[in-house]
C-alpha atoms as a PDB file:
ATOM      1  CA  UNK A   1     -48.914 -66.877  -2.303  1.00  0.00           C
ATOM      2  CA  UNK A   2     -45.755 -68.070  -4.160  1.00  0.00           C
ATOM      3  CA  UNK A   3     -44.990 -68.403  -7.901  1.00  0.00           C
ATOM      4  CA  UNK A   4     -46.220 -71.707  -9.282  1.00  0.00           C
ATOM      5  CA  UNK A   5     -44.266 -73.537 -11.556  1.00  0.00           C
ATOM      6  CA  UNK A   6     -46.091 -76.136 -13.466  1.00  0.00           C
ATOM      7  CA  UNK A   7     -44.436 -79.318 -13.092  1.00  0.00           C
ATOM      8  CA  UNK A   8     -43.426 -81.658 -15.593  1.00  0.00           C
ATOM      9  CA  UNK A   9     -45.925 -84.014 -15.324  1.00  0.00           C
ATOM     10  CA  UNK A  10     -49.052 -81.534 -15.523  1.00  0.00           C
ATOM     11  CA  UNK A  11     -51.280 -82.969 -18.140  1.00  0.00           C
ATOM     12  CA  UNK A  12     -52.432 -80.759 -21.039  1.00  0.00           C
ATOM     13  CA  UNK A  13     -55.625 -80.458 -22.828  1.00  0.00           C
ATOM     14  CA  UNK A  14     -58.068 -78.406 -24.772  1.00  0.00           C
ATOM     15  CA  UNK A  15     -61.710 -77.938 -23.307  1.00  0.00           C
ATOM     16  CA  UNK A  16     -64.524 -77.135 -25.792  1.00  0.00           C
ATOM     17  CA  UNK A  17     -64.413 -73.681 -26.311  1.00  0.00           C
ATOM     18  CA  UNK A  18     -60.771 -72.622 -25.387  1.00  0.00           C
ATOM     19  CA  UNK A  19     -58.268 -70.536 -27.173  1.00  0.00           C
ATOM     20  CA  UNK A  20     -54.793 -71.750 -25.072  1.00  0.00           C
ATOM     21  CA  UNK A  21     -53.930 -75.016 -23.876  1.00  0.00           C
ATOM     22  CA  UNK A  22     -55.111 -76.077 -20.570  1.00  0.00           C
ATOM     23  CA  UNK A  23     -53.254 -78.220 -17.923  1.00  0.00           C
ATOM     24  CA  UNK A  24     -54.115 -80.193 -15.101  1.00  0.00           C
ATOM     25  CA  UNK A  25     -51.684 -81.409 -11.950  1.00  0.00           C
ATOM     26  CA  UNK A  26     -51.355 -81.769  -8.027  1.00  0.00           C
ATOM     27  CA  UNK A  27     -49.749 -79.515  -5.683  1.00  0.00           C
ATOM     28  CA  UNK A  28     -49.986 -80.732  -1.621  1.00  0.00           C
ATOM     29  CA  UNK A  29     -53.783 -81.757  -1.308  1.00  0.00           C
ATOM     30  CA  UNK A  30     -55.407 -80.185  -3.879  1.00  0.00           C
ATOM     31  CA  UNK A  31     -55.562 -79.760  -8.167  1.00  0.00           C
ATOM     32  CA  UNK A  32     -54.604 -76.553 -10.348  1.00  0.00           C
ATOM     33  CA  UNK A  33     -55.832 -76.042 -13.770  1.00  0.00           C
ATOM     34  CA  UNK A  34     -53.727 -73.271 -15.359  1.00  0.00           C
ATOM     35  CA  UNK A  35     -53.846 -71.718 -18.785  1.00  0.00           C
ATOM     36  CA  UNK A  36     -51.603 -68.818 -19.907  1.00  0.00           C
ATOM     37  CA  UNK A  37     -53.121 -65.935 -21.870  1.00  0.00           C
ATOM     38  CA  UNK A  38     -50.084 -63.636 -21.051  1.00  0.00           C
ATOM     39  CA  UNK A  39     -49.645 -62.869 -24.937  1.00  0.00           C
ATOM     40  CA  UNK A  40     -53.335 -62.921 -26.121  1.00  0.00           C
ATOM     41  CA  UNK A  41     -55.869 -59.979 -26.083  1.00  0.00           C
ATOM     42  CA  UNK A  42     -59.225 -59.439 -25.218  1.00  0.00           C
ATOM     43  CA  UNK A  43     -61.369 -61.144 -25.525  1.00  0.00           C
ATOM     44  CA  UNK A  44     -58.909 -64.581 -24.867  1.00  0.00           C
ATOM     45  CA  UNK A  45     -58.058 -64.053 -21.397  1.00  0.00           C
ATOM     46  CA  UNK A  46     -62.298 -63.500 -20.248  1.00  0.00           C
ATOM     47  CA  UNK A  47     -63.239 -66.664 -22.681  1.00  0.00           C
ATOM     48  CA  UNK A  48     -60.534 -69.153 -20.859  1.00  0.00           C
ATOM     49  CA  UNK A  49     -61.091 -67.778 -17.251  1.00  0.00           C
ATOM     50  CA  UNK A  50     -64.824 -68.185 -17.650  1.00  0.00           C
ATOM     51  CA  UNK A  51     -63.765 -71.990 -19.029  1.00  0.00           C
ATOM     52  CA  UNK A  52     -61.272 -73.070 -16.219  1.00  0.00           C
ATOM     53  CA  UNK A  53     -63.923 -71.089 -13.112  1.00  0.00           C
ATOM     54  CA  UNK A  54     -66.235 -73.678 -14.410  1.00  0.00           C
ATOM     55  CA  UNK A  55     -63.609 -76.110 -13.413  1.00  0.00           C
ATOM     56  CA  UNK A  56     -62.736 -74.854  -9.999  1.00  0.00           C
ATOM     57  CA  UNK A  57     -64.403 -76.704  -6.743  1.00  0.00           C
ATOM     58  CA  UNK A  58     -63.753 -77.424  -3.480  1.00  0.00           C
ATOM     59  CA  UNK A  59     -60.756 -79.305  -4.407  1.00  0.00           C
ATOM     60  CA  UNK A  60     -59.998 -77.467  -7.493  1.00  0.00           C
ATOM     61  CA  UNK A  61     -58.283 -73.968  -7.861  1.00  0.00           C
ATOM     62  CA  UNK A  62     -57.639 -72.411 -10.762  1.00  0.00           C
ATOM     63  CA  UNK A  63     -54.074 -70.569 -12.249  1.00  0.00           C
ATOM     64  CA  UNK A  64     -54.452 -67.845 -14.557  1.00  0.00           C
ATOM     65  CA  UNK A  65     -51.146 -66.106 -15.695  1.00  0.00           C
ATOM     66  CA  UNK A  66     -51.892 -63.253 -18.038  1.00  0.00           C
ATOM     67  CA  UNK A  67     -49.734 -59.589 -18.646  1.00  0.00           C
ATOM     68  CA  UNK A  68     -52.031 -57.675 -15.976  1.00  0.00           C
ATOM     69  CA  UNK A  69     -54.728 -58.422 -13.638  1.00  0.00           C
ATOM     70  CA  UNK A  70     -57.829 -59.013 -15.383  1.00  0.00           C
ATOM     71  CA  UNK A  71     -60.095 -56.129 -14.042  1.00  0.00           C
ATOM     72  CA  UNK A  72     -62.952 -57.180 -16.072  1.00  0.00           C
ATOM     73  CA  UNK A  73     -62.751 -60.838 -14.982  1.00  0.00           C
ATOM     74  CA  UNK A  74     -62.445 -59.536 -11.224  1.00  0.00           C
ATOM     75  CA  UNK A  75     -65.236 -57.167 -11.329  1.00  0.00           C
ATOM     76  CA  UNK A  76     -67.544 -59.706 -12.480  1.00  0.00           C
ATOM     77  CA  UNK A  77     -66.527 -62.767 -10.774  1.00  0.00           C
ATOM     78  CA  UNK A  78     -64.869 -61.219  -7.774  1.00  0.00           C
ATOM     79  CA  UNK A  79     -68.014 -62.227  -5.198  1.00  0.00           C
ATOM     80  CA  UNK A  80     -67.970 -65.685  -6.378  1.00  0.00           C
ATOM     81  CA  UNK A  81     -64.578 -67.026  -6.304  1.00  0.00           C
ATOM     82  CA  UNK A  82     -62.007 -66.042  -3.539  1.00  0.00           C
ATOM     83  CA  UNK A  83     -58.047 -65.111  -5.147  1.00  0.00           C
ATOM     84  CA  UNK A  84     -55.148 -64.317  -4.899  1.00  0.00           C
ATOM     85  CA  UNK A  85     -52.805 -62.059  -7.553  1.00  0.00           C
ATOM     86  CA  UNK A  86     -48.620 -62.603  -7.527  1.00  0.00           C
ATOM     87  CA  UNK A  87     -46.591 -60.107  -9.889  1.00  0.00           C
ATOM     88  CA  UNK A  88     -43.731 -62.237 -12.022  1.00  0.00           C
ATOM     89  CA  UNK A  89     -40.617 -61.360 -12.769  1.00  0.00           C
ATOM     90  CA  UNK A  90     -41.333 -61.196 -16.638  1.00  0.00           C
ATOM     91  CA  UNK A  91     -43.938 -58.210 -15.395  1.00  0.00           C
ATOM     92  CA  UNK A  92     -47.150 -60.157 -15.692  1.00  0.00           C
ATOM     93  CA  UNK A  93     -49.510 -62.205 -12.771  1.00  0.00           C
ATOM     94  CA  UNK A  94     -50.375 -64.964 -11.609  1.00  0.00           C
ATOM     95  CA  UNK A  95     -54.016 -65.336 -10.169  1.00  0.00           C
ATOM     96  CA  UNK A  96     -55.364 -68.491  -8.024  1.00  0.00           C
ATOM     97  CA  UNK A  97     -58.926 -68.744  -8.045  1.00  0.00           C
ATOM     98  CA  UNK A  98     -60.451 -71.076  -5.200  1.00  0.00           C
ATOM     99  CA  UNK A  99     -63.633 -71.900  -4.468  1.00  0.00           C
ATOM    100  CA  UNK A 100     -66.197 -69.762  -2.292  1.00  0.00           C
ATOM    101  CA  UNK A 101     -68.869 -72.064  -0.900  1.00  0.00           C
ATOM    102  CA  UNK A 102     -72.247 -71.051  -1.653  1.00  0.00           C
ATOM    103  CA  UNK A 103     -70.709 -68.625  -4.096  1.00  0.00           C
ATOM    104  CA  UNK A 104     -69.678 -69.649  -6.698  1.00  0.00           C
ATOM    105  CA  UNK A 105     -72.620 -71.603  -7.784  1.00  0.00           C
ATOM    106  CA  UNK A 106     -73.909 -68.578  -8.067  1.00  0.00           C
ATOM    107  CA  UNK A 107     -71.658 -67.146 -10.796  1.00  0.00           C
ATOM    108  CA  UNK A 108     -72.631 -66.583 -14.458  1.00  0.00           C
ATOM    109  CA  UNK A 109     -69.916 -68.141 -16.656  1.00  0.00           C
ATOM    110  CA  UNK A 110     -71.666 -67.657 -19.423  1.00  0.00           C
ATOM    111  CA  UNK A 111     -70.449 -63.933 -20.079  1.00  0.00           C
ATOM    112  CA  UNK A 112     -67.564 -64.330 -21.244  1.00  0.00           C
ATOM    113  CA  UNK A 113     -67.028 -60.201 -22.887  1.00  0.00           C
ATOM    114  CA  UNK A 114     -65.455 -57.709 -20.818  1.00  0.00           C
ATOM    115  CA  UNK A 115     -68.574 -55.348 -21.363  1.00  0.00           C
ATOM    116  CA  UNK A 116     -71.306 -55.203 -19.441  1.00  0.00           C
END
């Protein structure tokens, strides 16, 4: 996986329930939603990736950046949703959640707290 750069024509907006802004473009075949929670704290970065995995399908993946990989998020959500994790130069990650048929259906989105 490479950095992704959102492109200038990525459309923004604000799903019910979010704390950043969300955008929406096309890279090759297939859509990325990204949100950035790289200067929030918990619980922001759980609430939005619990939004945007609700968005992901089989022709939607979804960027997270954030300041460190979301070991919460990943321990929960980590047999549901295949991904991918790139470091950045500015010392925080990018993570590209995909789709996992069969899988992710299966994941509960609606626990959005890092505690069990």
């Amino acid at each position: 996986m490479n950095i992704i750069i959102k492109p200038d024509s990525a459309e923004q907006f604000l799903p019910e329930g979010a704390t950043v802004p969300f955008f929406k473009y096309t890279i090759g075949e297939g859509q990325i939603v990204e949100f950035d929670t790289s200067k929030c704290g918990p619980p922001e970065p759980m609430v939005n990736a619990m939004l945007g995995l609700s968005m992901v399908d089989a022709n939607t993946k979804l960027l997270m950046i954030n300041h460190k990989k979301p070991g919460g998020l990943l321990n929960k959500i980590g047999e549901n949703y295949d991904y991918e994790a790139i470091d950045t130069p500015d010392g925080g990650v990018q993570l590209l959640f995909s789709y996992r048929a069969g899988e992710s259906e299966k994941a509960d989105l609606t626990q959005n707290s890092c505690h069990g």
